[in-house]
Protein backbone atom coordinates (compact mmCIF):
# COMPACT_ATOMS: atom_id res chain seq x y z
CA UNK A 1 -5.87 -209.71 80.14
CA UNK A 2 -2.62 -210.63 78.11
CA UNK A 3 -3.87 -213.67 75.91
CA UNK A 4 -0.31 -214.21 74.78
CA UNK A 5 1.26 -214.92 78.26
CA UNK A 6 2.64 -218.39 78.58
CA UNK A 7 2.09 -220.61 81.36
CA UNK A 8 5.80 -220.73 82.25
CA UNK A 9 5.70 -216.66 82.34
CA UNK A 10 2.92 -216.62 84.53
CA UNK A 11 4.93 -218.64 86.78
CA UNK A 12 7.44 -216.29 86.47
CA UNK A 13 5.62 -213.03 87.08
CA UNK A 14 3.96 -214.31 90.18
CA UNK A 15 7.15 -215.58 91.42
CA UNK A 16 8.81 -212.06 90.91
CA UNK A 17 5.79 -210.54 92.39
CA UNK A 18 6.18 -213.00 95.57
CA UNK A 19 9.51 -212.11 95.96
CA UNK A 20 9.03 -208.15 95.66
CA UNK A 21 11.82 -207.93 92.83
CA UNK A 22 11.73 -205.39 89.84
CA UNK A 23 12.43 -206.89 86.28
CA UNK A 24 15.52 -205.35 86.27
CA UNK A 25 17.22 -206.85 89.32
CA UNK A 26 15.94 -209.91 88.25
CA UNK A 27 17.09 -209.86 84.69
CA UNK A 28 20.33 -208.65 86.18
CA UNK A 29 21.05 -211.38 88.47
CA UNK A 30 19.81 -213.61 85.46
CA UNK A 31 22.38 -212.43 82.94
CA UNK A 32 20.11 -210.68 80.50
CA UNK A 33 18.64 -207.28 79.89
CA UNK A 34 15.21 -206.28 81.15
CA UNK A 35 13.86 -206.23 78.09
CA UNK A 36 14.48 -209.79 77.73
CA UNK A 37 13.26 -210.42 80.83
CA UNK A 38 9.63 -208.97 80.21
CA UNK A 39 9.47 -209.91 76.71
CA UNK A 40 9.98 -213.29 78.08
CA UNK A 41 7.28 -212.96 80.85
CA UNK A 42 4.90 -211.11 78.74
CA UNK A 43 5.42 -214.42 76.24
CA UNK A 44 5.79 -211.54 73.34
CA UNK A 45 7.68 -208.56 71.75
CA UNK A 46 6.55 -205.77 70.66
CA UNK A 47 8.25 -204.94 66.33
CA UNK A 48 6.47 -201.48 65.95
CA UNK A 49 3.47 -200.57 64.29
CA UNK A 50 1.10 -201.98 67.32
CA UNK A 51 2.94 -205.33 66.05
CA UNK A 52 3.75 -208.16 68.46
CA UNK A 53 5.51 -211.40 68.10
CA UNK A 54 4.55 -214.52 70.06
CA UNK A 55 7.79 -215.58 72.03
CA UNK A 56 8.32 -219.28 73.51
CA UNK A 57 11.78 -218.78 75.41
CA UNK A 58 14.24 -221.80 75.09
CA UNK A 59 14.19 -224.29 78.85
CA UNK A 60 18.03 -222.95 79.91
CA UNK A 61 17.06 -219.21 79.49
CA UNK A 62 13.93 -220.14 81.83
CA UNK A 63 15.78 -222.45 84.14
CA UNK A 64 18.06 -219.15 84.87
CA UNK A 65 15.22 -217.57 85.45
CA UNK A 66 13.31 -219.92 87.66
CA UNK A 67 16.63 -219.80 90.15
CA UNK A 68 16.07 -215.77 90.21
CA UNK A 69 13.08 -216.10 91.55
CA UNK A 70 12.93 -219.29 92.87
CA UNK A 71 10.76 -221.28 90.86
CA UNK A 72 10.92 -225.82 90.68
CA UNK A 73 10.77 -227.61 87.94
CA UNK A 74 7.99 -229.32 89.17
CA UNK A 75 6.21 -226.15 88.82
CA UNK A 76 7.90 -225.85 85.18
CA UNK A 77 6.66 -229.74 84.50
CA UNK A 78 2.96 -228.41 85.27
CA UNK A 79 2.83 -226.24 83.19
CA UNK A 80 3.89 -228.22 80.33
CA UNK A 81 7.52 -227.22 80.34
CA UNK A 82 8.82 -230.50 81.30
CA UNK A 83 12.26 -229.25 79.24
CA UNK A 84 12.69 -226.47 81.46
CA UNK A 85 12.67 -228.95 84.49
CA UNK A 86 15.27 -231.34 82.90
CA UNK A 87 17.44 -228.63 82.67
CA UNK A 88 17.02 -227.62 86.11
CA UNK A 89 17.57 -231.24 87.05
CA UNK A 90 20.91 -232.11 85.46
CA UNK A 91 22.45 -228.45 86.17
CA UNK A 92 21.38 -227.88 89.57
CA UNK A 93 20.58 -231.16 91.16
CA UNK A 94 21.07 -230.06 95.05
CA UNK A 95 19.31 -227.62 94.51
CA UNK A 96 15.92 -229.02 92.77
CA UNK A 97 16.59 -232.10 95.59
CA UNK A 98 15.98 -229.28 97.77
CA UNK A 99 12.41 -227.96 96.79
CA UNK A 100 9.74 -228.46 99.35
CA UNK A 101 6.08 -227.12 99.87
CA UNK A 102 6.65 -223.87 101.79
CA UNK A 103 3.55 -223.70 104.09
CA UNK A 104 4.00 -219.94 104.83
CA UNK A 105 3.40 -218.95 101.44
CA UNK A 106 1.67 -222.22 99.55
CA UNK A 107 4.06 -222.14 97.13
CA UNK A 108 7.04 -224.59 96.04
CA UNK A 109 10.56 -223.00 97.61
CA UNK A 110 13.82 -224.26 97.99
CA UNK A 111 15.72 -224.93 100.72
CA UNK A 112 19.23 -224.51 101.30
CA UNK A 113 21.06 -227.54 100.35
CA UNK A 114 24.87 -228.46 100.15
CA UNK A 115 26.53 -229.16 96.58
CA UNK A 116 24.10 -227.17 94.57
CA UNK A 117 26.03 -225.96 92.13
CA UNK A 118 25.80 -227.13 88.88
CA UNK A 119 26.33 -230.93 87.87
CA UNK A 120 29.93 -231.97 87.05
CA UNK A 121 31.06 -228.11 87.69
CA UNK A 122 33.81 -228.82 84.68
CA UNK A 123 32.11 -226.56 81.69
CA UNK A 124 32.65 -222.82 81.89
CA UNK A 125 29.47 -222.39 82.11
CA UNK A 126 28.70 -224.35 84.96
CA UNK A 127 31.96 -223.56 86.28
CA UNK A 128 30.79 -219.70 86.65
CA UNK A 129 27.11 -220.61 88.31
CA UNK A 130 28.68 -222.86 90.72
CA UNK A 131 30.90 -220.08 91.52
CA UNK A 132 29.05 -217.18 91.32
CA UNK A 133 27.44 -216.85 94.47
CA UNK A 134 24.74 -214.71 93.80
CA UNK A 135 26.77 -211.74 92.28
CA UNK A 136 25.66 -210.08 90.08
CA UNK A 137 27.03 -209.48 85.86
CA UNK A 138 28.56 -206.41 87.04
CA UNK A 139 29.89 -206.84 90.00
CA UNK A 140 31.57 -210.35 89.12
CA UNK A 141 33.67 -208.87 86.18
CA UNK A 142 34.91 -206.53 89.06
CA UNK A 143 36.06 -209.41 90.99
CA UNK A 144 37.65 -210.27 87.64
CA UNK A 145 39.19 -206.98 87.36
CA UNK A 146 36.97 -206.32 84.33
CA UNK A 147 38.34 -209.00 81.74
CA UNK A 148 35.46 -210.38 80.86
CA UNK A 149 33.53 -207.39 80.26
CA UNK A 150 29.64 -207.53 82.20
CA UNK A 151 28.67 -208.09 78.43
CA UNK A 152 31.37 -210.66 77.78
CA UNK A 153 30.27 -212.59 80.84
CA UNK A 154 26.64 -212.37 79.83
CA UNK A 155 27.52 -213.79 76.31
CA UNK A 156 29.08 -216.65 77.93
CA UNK A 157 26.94 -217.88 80.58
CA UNK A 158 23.89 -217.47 77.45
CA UNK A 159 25.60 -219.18 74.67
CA UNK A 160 29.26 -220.70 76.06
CA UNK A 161 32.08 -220.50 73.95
CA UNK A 162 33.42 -221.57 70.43
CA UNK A 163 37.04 -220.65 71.15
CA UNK A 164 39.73 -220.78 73.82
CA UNK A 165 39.29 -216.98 75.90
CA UNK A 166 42.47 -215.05 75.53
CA UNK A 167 45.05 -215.52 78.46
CA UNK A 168 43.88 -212.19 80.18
CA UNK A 169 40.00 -213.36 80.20
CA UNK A 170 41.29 -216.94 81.78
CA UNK A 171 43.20 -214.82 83.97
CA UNK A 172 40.68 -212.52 85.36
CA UNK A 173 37.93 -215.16 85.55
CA UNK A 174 40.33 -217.81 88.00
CA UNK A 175 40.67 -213.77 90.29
CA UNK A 176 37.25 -213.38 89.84
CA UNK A 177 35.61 -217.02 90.50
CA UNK A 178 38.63 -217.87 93.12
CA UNK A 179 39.81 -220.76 91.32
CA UNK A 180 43.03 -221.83 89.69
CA UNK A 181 44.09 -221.11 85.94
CA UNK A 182 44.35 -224.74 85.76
CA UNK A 183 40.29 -225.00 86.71
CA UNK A 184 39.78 -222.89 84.43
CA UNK A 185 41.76 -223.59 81.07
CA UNK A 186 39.80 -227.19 82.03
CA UNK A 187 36.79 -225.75 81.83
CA UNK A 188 37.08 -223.97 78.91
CA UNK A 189 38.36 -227.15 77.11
CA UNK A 190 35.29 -228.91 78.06
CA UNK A 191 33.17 -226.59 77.10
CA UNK A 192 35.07 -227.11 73.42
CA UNK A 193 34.19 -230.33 73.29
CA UNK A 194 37.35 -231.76 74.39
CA UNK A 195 38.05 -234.47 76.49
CA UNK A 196 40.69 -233.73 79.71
CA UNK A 197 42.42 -235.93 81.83
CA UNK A 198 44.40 -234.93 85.34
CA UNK A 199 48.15 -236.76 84.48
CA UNK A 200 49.01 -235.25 87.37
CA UNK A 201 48.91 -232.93 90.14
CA UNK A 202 50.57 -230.10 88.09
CA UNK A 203 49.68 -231.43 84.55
CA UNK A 204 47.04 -230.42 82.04
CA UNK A 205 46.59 -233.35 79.70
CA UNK A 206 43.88 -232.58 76.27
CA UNK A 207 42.82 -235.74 75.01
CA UNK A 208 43.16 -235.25 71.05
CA UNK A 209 44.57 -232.11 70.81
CA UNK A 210 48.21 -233.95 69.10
CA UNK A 211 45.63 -234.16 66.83
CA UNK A 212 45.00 -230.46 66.34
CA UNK A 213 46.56 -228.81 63.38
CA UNK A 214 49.96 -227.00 63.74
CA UNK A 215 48.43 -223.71 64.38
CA UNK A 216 45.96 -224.11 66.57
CA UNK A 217 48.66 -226.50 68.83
CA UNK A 218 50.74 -223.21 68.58
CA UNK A 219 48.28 -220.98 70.22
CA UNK A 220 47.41 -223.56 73.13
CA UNK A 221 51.07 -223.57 73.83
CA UNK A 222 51.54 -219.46 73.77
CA UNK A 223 48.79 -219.44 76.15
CA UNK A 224 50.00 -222.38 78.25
CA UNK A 225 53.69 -220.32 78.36
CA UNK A 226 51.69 -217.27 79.22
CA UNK A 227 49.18 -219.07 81.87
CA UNK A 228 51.96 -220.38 83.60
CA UNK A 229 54.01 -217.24 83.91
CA UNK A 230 51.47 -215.47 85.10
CA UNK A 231 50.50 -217.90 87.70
CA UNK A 232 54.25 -218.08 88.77
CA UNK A 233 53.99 -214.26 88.93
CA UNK A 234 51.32 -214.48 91.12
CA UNK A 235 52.73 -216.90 93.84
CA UNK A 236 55.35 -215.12 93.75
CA UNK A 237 53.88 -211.90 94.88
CA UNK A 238 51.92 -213.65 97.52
CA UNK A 239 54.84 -215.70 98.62
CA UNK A 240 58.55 -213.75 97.60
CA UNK A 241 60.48 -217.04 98.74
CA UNK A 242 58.81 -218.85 95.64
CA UNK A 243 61.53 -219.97 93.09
C-alpha cells in the first residue's frame, strides 16, 4: 500500500485507470513528462539511496490533469483540494457547468458543453487551451511549423511568460492555433500584465506602454513592423490581388 499517495492522486490514478490511458499519453496530452505525471500520482519522488520526497502538486498542474482524465472539481473539493476546483472553475467554466453523475460508470463525467474553453480566452495561456483541441505538445508545434519548440510550448502553458515571444514564435503560434497575429500579440500582452484596448478594427492599443522605457518601446515597434509584414505577406499569398 503506498502511504504517501494523496487523495487528489488517488483520484487521479483511478481516473486514468477508468479511462484505460498509460501515464505517458496522459502526461503528454497534459504538457508534462511522465515522470511528472507519476511522481505526481504516486504523491512522491524518488532522490536515490531508497530516498523519497513527499510531493503536494500545485491546484493548476492538477486541474490540467483532472481535464486528461476527466476528473470535477467537485471530486477535487472532496478530497480537500478545494484550490484545485477554483482553478477548474474560473479557467474552464463550461466545462465544470457541464459535470454530471454518469450512471454507467458511478462516477462524475463531463458532458460536452459549448464555450468551454478557458475564461476570458485573452492570456496566452488560456489562449492555447481554448485552442488546442485536444492535440497533443508535439503535434501542435507542427501545426506551428515548429516555432515554439514541443518544449517551448510545454514551458509556456506550465509557467506563462515574462517576455514578449520573438516575432517567429507569435508567428507560428497564430498558424498553429488558427488565430490572427493580432489575437495573439494581445494575448501575450495580457499575459505581461498589461492592459489592452481594441481602438479599432485594425489597431492594437497597450495601455501604459508610452510609459515603457525607450528600449523596450523600440523592440515592441521592430516586432509590430515585422508582425505586420508578415501578415501582409501572408494575405498576400492567399489572395495575390491584395495591395
Amino acid at each position: 500500500m503506498n502511504t504517501l499517495q494523496t487523495p487528489e492522486g488517488k483520484l487521479l490514478q483511478d481516473a486514468q485507470r477508468r479511462k484505460g490511458m498509460s501515464a505517458r499519453k496522459a502526461a503528454e496530452l497534459a504538457g508534462m513528462s511522465d515522470t511528472r505525471w507519476r511522481n505526481i500520482v504516486n504523491g512522491y519522488q524518488a532522490i536515490g539511496q531508497g530516498q523519497s520526497i513527499h510531493i503536494v502538486a500545485p491546484a493548476e498542474t492538477l486541474a490540467r490533469m483532472a481535464r486528461v482524465v476527466g476528473v470535477s472539481g467537485e471530486e477535487f473539493a472532496a478530497a480537500g483540494r478545494e484550490d484545485v476546483q477554483a482553478v477548474l472553475t474560473e479557467l474552464w467554466p463550461g466545462e465544470q457547468a457541464g459535470w454530471s453523475w454518469s450512471a454507467d460508470t458511478g462516477v462524475m463525467a463531463a458532458v460536452p458543453t459549448t464555450g468551454g474553453g478557458p475564461k476570458g480566452e485573452r492570456g496566452l495561456r488560456r489562449l492555447i487551451e481554448s485552442k488546442r483541441a485536444g492535440r497533443t505538445i508535439a503535434s501542435l508545434s507542427d501545426a506551428c511549423g515548429g516555432d515554439p519548440t514541443p518544449r517551448r510550448l510545454q514551458q509556456i502553458i506550465a509557467d506563462g511568460i515574462d517576455a514578449f515571444p520573438k516575432a517567429n514564435t507569435i508567428q507560428g503560434l497564430a498558424r498553429g492555433l488558427g488565430v490572427s497575429i493580432t489575437e495573439v500579440v494581445m494575448a501575450c500582452a495580457v499575459s505581461l500584465g498589461l492592459e489592452v484596448e481594441d481602438a479599432t478594427s485594425d489597431a492594437l492599443v497597450l495601455a501604459g506602454a508610452g510609459n515603457l522605457p525607450a528600449s523596450s518601446r523600440a523592440i515592441l515597434q521592430n516586432m509590430a513592423k515585422e508582425l505586420i509584414a508578415a501578415q501582409h505577406e501572408a494575405q498576400h499569398h492567399d489572395d495575390p490581388h491584395v495591395a
